[in-house]
N, C-alpha and C. Protein backbone atom coordinates (compact mmCIF):
# COMPACT_ATOMS: atom_id res chain seq x y z
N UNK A 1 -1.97 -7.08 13.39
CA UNK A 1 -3.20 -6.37 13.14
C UNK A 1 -2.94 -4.92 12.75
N UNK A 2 -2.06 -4.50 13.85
CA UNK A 2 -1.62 -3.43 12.87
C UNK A 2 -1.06 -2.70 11.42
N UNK A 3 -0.38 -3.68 11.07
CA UNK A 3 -0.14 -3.99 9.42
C UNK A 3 -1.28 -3.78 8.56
N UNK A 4 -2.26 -4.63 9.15
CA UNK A 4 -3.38 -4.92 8.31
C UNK A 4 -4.05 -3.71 8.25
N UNK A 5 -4.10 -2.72 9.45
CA UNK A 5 -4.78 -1.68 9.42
C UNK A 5 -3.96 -0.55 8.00
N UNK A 6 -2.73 -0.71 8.48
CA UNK A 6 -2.12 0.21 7.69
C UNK A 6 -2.42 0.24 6.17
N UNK A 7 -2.51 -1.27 6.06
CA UNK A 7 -2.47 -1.90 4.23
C UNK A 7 -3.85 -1.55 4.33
N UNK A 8 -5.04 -1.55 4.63
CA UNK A 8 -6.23 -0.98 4.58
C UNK A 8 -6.51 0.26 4.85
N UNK A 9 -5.96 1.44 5.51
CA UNK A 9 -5.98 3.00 5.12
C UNK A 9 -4.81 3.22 3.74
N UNK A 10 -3.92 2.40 3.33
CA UNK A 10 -3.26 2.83 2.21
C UNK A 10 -4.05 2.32 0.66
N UNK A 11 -4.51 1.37 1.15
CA UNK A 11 -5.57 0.71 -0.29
C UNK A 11 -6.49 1.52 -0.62
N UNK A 12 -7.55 2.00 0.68
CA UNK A 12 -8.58 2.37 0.40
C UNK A 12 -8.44 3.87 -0.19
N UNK A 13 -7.55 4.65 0.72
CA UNK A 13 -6.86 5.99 -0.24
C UNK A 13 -6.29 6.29 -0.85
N UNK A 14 -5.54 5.17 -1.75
CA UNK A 14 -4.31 5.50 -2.96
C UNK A 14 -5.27 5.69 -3.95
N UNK A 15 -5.83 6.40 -4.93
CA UNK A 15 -6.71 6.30 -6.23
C UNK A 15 -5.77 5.55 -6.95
N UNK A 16 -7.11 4.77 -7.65
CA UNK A 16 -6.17 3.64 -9.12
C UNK A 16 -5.84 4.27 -9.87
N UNK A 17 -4.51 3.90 -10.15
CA UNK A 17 -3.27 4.63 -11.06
C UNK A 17 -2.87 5.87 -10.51
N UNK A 18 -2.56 6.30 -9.33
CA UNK A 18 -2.07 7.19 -9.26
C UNK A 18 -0.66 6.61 -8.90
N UNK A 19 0.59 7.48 -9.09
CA UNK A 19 1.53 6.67 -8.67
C UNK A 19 2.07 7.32 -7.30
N UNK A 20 2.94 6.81 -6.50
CA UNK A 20 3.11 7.58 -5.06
C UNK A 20 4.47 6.95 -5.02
N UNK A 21 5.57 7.66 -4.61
CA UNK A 21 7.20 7.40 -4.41
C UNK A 21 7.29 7.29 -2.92
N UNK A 22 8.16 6.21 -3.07
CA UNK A 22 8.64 5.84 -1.45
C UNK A 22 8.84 6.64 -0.97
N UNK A 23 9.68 7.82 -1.27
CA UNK A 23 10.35 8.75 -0.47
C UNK A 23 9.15 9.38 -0.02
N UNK A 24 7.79 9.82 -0.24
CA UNK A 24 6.18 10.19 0.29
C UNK A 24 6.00 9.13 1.06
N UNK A 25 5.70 7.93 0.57
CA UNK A 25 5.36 7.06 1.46
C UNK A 25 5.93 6.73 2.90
N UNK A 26 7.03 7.30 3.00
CA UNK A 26 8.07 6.66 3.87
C UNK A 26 7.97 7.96 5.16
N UNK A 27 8.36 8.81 4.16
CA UNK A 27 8.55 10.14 4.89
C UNK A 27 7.35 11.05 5.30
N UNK A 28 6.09 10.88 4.54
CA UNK A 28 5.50 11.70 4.73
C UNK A 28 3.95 11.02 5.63
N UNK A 29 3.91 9.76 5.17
CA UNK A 29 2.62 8.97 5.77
C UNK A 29 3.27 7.67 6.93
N UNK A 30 4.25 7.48 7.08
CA UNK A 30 4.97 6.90 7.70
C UNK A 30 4.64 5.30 8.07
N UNK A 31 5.33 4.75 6.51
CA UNK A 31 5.17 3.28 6.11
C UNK A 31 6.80 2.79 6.26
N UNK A 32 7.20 2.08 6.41
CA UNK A 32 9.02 1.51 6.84
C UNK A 32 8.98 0.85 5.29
N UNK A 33 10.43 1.02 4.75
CA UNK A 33 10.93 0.12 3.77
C UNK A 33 10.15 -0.89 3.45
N UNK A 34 10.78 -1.79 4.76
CA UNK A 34 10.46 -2.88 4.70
C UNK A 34 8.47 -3.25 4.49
N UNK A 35 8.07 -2.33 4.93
CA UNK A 35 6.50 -2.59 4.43
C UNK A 35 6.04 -2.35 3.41
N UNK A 36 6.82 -1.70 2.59
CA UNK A 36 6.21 -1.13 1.63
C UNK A 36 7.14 -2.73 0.79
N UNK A 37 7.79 -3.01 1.05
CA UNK A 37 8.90 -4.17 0.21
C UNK A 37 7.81 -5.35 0.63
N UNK A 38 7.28 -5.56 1.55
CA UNK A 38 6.41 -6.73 1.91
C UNK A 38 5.08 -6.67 1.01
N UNK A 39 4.37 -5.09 1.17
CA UNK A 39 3.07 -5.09 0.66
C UNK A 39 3.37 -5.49 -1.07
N UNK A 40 4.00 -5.40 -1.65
CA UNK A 40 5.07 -5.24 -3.19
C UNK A 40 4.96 -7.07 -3.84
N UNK A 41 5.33 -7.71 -2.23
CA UNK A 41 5.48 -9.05 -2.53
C UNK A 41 4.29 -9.61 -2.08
N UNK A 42 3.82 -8.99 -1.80
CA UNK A 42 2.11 -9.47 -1.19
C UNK A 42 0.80 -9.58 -2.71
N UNK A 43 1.42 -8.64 -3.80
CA UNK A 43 0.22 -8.64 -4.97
C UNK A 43 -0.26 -6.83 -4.89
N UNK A 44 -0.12 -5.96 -3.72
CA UNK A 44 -1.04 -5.25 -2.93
C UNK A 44 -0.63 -3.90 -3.81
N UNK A 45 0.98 -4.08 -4.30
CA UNK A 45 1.06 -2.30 -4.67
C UNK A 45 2.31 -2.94 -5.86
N UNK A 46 2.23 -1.84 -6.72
CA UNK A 46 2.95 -2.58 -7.49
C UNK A 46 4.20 -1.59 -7.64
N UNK A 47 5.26 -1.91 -8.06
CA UNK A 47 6.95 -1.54 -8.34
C UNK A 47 6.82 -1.08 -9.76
N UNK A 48 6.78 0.31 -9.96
CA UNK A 48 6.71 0.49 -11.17
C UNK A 48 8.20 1.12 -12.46
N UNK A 49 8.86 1.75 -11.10
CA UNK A 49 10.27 2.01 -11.18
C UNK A 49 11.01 2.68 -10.29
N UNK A 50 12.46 2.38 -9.87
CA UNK A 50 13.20 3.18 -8.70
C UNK A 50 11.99 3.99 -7.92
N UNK A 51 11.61 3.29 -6.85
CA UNK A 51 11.42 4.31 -5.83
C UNK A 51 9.61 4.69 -6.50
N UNK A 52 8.85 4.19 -7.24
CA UNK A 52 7.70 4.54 -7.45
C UNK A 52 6.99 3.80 -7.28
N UNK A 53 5.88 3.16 -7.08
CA UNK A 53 4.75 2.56 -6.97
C UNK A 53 3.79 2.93 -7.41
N UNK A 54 2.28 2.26 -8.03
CA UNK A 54 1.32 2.23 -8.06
C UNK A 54 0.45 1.28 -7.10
N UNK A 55 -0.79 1.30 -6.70
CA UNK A 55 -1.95 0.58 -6.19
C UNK A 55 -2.43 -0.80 -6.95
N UNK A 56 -2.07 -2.01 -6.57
CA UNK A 56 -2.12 -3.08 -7.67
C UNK A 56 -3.94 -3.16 -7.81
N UNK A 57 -4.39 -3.86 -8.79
CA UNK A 57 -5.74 -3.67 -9.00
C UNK A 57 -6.50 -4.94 -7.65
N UNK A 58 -7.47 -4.25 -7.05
CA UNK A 58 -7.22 -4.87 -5.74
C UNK A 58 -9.11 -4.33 -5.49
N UNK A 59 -9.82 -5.67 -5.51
CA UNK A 59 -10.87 -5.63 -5.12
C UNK A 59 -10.90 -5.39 -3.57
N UNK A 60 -11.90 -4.48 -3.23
CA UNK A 60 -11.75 -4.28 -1.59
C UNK A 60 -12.37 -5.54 -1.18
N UNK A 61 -12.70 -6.33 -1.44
CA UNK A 61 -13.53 -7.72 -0.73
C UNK A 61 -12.28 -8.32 -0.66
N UNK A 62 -11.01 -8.27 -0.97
CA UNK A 62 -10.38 -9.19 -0.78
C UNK A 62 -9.23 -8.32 0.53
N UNK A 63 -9.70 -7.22 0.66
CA UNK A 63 -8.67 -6.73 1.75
C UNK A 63 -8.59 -7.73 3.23
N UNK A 64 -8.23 -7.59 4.32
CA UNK A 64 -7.80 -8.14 5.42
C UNK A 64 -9.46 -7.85 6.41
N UNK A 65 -10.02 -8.97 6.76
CA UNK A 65 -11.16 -8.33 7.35
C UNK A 65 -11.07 -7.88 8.80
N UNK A 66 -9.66 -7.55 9.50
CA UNK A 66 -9.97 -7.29 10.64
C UNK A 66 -10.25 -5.99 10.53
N UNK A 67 -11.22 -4.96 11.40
CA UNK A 67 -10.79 -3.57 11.82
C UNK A 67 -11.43 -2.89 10.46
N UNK A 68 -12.29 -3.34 9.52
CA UNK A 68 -12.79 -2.67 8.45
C UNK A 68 -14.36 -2.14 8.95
N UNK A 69 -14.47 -0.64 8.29
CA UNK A 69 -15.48 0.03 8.94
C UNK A 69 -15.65 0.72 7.47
């Protein structure tokens, strides 16, 4: 559940198309490798090159419904 929370404060605040680098993500909002490598294989954020990401196009109705306010 906690996951889910996380992937739902990072969805709802990344703006579409902005891009955000692991090394922020990791270091500065405090997401692990490995989550950000899971959310990647999930559809949720997309790999755009070394170490960058974008927000994959992601209707909020389809986010995780626990814990949504």
């Amino acid at each position: 559940m906690l996951k889910d929370n996380k992937l739902i404060q990072l969805i709802r605040t990344w703006p579409q198309g902005a891009v955000l680098t692991s090394e922020w993500l990791i270091h500065e909002k405090g997401y692990s490798k490995g989550l950000l490598q899971q959310y990647h294989r999930s559809g949720w954020i997309e790999l755009i090159g070394k170490g960058a990401y974008r927000r994959a196009q992601v209707d909020h109705m389809e986010l995780p419904l626990q814990n949504m306010t």
